[in-house]
PDB file of N, CA and C in Angstrom:
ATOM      1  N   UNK A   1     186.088-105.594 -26.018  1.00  0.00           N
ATOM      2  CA  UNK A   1     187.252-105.043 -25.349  1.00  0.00           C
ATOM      3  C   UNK A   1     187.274-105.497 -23.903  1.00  0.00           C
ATOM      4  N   UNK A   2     188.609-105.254 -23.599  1.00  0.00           N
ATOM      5  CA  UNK A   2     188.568-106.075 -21.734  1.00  0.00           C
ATOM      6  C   UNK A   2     188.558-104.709 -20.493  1.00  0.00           C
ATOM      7  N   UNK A   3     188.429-104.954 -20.235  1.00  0.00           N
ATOM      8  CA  UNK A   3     188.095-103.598 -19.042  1.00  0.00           C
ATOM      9  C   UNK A   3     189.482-103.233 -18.592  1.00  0.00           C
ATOM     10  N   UNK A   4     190.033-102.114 -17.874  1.00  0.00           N
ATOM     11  CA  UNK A   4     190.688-101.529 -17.525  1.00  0.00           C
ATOM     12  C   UNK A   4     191.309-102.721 -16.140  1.00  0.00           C
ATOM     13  N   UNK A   5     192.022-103.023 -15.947  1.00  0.00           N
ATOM     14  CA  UNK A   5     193.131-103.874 -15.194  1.00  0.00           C
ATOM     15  C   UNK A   5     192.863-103.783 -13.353  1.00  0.00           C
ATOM     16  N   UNK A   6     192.596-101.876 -13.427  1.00  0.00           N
ATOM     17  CA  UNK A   6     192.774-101.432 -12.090  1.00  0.00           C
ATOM     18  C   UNK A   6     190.776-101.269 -12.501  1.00  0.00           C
ATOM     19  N   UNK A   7     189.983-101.233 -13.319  1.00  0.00           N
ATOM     20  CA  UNK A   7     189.392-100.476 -13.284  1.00  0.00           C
ATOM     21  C   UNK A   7     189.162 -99.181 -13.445  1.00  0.00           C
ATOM     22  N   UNK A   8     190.378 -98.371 -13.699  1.00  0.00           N
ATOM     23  CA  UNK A   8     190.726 -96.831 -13.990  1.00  0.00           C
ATOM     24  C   UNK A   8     190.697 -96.396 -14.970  1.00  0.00           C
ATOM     25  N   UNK A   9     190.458 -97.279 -15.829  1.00  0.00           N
ATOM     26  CA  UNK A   9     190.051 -96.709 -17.448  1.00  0.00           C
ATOM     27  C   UNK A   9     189.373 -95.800 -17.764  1.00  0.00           C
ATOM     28  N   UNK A  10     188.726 -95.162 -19.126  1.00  0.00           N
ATOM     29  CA  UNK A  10     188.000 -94.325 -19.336  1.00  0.00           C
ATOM     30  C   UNK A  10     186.203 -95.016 -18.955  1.00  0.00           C
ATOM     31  N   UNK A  11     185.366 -93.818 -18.563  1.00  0.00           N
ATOM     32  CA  UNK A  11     184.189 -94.827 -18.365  1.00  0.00           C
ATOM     33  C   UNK A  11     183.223 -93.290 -19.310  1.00  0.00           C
ATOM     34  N   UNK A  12     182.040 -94.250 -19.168  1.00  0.00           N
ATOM     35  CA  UNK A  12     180.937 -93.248 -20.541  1.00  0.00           C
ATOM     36  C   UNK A  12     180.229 -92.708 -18.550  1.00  0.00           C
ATOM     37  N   UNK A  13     179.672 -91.134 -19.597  1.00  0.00           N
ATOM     38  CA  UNK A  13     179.186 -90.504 -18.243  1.00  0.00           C
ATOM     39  C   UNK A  13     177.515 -90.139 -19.058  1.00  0.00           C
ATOM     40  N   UNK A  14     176.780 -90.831 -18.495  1.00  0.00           N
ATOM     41  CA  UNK A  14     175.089 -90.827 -19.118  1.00  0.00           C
ATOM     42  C   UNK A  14     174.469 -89.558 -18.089  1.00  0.00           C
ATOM     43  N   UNK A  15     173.553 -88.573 -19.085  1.00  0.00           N
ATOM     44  CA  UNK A  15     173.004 -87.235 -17.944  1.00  0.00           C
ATOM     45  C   UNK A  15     171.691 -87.994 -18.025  1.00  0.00           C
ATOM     46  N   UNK A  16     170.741 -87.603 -16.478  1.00  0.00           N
ATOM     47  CA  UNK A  16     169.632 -88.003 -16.624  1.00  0.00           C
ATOM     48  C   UNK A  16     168.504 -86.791 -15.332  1.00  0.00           C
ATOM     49  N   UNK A  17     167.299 -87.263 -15.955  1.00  0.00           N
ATOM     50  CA  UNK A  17     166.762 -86.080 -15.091  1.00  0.00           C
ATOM     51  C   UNK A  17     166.673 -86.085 -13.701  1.00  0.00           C
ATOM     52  N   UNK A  18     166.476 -86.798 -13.490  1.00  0.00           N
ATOM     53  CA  UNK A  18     165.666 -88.084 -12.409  1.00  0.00           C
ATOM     54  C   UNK A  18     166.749 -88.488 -11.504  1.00  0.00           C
ATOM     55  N   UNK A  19     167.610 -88.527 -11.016  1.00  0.00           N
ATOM     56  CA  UNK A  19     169.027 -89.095 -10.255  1.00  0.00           C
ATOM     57  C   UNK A  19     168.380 -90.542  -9.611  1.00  0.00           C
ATOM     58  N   UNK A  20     167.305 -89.658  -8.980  1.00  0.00           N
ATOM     59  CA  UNK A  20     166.842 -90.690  -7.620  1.00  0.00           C
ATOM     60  C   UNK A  20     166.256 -91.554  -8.404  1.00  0.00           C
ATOM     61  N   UNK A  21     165.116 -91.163  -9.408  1.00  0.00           N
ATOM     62  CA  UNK A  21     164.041 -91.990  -9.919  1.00  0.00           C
ATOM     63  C   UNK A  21     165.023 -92.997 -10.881  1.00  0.00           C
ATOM     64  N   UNK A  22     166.401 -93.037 -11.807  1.00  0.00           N
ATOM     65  CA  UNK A  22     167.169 -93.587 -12.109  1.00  0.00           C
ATOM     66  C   UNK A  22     167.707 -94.298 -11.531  1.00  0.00           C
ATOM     67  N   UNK A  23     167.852 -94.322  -9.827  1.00  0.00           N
ATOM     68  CA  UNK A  23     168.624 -95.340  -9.276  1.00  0.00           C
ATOM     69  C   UNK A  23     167.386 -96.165  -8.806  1.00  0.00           C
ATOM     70  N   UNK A  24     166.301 -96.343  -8.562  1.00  0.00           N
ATOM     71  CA  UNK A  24     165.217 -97.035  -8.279  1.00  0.00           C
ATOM     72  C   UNK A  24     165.141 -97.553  -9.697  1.00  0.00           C
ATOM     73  N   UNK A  25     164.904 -97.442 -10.962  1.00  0.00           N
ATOM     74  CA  UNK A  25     164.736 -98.121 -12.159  1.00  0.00           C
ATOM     75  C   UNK A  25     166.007 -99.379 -11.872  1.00  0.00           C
ATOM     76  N   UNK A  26     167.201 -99.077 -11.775  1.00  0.00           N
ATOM     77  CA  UNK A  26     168.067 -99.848 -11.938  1.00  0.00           C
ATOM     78  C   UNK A  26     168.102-100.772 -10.559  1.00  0.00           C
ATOM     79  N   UNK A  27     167.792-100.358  -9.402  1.00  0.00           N
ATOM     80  CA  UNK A  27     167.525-101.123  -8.282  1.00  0.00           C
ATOM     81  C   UNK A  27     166.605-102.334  -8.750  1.00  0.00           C
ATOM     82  N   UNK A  28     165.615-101.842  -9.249  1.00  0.00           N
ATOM     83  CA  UNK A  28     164.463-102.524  -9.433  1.00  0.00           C
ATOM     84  C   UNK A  28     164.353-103.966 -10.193  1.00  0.00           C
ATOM     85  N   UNK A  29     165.637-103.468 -11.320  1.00  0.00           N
ATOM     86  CA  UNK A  29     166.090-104.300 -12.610  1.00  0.00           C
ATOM     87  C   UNK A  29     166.694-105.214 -11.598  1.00  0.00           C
ATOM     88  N   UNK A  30     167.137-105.102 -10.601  1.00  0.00           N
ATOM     89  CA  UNK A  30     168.234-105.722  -9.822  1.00  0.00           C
ATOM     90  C   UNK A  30     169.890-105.396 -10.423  1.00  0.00           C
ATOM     91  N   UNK A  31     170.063-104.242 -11.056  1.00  0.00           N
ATOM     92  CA  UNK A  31     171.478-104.015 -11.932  1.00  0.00           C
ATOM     93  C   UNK A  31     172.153-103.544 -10.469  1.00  0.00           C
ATOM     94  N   UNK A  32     173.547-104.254 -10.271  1.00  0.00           N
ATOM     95  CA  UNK A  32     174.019-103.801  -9.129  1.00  0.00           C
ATOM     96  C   UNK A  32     174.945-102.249  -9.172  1.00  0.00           C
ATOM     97  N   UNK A  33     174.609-101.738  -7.883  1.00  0.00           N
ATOM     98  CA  UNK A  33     175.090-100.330  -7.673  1.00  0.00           C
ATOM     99  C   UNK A  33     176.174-100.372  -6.801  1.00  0.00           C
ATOM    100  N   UNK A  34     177.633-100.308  -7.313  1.00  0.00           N
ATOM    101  CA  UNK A  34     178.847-100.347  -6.306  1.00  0.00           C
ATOM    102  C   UNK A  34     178.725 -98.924  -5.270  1.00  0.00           C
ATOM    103  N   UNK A  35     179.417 -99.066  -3.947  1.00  0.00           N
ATOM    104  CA  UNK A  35     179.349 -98.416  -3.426  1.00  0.00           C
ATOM    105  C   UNK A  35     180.500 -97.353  -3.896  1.00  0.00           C
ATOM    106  N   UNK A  36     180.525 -96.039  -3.484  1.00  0.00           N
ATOM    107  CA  UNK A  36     181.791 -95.293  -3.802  1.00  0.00           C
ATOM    108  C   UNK A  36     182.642 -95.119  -2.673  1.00  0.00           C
ATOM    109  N   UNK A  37     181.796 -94.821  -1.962  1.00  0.00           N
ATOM    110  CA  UNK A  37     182.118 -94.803  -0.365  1.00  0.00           C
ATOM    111  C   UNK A  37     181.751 -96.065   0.234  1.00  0.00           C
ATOM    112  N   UNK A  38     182.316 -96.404   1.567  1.00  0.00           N
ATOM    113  CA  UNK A  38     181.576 -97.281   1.950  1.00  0.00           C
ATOM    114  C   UNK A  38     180.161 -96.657   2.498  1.00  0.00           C
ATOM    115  N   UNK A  39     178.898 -97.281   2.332  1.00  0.00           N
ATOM    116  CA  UNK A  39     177.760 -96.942   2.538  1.00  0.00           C
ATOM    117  C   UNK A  39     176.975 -96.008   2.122  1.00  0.00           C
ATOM    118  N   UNK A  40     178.088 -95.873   0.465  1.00  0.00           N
ATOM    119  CA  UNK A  40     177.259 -94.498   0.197  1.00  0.00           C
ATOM    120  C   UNK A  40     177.673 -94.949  -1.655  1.00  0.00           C
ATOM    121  N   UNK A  41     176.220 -94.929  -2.143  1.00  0.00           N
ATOM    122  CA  UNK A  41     175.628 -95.058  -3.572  1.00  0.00           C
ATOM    123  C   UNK A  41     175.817 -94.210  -4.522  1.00  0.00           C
ATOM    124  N   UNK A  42     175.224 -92.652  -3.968  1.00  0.00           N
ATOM    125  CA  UNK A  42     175.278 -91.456  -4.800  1.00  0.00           C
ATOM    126  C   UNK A  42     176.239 -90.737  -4.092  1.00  0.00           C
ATOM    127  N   UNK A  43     177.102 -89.910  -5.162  1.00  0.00           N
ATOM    128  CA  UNK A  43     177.924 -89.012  -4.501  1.00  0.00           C
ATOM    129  C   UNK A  43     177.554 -87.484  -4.971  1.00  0.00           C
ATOM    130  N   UNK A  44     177.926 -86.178  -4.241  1.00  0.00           N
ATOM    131  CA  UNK A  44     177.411 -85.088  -4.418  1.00  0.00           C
ATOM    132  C   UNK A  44     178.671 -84.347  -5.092  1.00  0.00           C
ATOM    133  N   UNK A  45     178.490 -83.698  -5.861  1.00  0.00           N
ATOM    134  CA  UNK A  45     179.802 -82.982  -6.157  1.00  0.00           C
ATOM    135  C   UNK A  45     179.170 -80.877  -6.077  1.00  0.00           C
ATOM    136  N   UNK A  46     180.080 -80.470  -6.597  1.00  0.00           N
ATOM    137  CA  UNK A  46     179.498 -78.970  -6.916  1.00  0.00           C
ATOM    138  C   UNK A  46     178.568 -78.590  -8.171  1.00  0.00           C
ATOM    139  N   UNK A  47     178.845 -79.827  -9.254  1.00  0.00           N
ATOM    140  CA  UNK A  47     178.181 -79.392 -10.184  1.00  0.00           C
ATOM    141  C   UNK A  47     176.858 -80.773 -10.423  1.00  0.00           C
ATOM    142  N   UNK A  48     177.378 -81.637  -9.962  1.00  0.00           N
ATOM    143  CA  UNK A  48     176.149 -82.879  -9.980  1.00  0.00           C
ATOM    144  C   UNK A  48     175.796 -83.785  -8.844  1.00  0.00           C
ATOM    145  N   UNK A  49     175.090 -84.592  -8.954  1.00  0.00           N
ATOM    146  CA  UNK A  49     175.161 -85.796  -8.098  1.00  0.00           C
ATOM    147  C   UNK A  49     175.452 -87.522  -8.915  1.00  0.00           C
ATOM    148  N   UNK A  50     175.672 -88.067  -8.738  1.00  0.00           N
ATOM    149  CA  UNK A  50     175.952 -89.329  -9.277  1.00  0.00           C
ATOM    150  C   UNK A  50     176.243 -90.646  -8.788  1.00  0.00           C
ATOM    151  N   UNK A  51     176.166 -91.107  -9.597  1.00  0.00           N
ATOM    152  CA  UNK A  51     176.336 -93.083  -8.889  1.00  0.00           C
ATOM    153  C   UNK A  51     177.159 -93.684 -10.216  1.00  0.00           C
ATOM    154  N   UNK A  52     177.717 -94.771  -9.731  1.00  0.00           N
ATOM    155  CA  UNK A  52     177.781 -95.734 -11.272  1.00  0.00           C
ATOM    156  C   UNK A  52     177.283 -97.075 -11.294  1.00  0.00           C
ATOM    157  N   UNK A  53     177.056 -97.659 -12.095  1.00  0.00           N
ATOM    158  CA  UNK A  53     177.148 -98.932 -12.567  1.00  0.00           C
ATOM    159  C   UNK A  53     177.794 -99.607 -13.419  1.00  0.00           C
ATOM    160  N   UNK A  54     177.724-101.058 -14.048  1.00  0.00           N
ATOM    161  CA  UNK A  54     179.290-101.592 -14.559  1.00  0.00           C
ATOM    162  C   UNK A  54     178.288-102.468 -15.519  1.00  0.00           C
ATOM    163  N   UNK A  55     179.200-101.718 -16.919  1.00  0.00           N
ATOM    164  CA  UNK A  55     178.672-103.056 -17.592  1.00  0.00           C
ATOM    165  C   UNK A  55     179.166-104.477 -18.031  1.00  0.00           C
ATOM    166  N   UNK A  56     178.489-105.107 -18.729  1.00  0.00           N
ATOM    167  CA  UNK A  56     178.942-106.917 -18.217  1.00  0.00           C
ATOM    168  C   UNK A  56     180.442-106.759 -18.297  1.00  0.00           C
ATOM    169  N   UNK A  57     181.368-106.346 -18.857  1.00  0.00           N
ATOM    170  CA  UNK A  57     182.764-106.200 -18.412  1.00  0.00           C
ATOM    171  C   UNK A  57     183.433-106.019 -17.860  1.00  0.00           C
ATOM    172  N   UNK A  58     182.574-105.228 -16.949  1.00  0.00           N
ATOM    173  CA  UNK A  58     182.936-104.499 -15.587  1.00  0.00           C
ATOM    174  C   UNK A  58     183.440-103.078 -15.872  1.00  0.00           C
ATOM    175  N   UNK A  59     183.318-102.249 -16.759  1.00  0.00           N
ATOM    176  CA  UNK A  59     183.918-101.116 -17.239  1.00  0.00           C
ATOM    177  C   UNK A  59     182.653-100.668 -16.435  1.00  0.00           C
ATOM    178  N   UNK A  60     182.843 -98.996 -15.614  1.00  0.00           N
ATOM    179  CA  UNK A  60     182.193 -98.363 -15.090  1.00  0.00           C
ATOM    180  C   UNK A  60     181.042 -97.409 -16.400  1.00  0.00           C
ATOM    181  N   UNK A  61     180.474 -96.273 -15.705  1.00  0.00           N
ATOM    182  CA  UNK A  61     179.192 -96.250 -16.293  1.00  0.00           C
ATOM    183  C   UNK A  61     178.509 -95.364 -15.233  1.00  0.00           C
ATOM    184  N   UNK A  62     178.737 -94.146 -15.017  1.00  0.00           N
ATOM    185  CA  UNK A  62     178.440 -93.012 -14.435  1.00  0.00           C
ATOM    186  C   UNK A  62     177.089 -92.200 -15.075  1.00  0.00           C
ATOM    187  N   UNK A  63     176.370 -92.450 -13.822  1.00  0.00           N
ATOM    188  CA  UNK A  63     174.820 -92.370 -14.038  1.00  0.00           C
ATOM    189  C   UNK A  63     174.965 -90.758 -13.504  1.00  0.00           C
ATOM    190  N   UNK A  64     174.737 -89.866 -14.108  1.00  0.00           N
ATOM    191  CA  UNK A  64     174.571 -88.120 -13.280  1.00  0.00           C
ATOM    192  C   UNK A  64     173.399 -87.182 -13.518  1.00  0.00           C
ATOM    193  N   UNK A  65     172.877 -86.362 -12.819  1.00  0.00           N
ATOM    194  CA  UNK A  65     172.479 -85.318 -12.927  1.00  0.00           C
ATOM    195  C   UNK A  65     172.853 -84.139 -12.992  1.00  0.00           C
ATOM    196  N   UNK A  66     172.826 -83.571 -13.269  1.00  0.00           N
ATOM    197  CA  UNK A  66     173.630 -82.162 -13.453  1.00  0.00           C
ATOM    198  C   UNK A  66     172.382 -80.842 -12.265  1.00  0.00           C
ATOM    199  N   UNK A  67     173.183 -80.335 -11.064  1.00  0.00           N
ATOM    200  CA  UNK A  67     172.867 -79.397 -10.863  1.00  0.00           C
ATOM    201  C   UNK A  67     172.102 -77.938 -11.069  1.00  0.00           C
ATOM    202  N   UNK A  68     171.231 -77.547 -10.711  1.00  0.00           N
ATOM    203  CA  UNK A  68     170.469 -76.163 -11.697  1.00  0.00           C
ATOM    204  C   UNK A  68     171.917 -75.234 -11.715  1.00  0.00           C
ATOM    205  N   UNK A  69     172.285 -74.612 -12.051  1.00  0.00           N
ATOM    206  CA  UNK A  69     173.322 -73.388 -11.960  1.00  0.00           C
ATOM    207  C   UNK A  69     173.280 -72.277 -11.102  1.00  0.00           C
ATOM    208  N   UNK A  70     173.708 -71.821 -10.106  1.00  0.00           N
ATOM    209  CA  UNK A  70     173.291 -71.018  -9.257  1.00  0.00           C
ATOM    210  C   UNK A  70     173.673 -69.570  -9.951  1.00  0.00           C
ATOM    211  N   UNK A  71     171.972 -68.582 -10.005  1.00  0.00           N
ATOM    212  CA  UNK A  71     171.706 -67.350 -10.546  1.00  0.00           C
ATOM    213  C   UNK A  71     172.738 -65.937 -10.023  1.00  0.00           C
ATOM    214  N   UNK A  72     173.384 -65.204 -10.939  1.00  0.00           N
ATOM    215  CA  UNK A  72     174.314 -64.794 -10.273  1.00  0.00           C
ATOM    216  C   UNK A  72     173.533 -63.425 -10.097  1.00  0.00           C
TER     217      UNK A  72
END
């Protein structure tokens, strides 16, 4: 399949334990990490943190962790 035109297509969202230790595996591989921001890799949200990467098509590929849940 060909990737999304703008890039805005649907992308797969992978959970992992490790955020940090996941982006050093893939650093390491040399797999490139687009920025989201300029100068900024991982982004923080309320419920995770995350990065992406692209596979050979260029279709995105959202690397996340998921947040502990805050105890009510």
């Amino acid at each position: 399949t060909q990737p999304a035109a703008d890039h805005n297509g649907p992308n797969i969202a992978l959970e992992v334990e490790d955020l940090d230790a996941a982006l050093a595996h893939f650093q390491h591989h040399a797999i490139p990490i687009p920025e989201i921001l300029p100068g900024t890799t991982i982004m923080d949200s309320p419920v995770c943190r995350f990065f992406f990467i692209t596979d050979p098509d260029g279709n995105p590929i959202n690397i996340h962790q998921c947040k502990p849940r805050a105890h009510a």
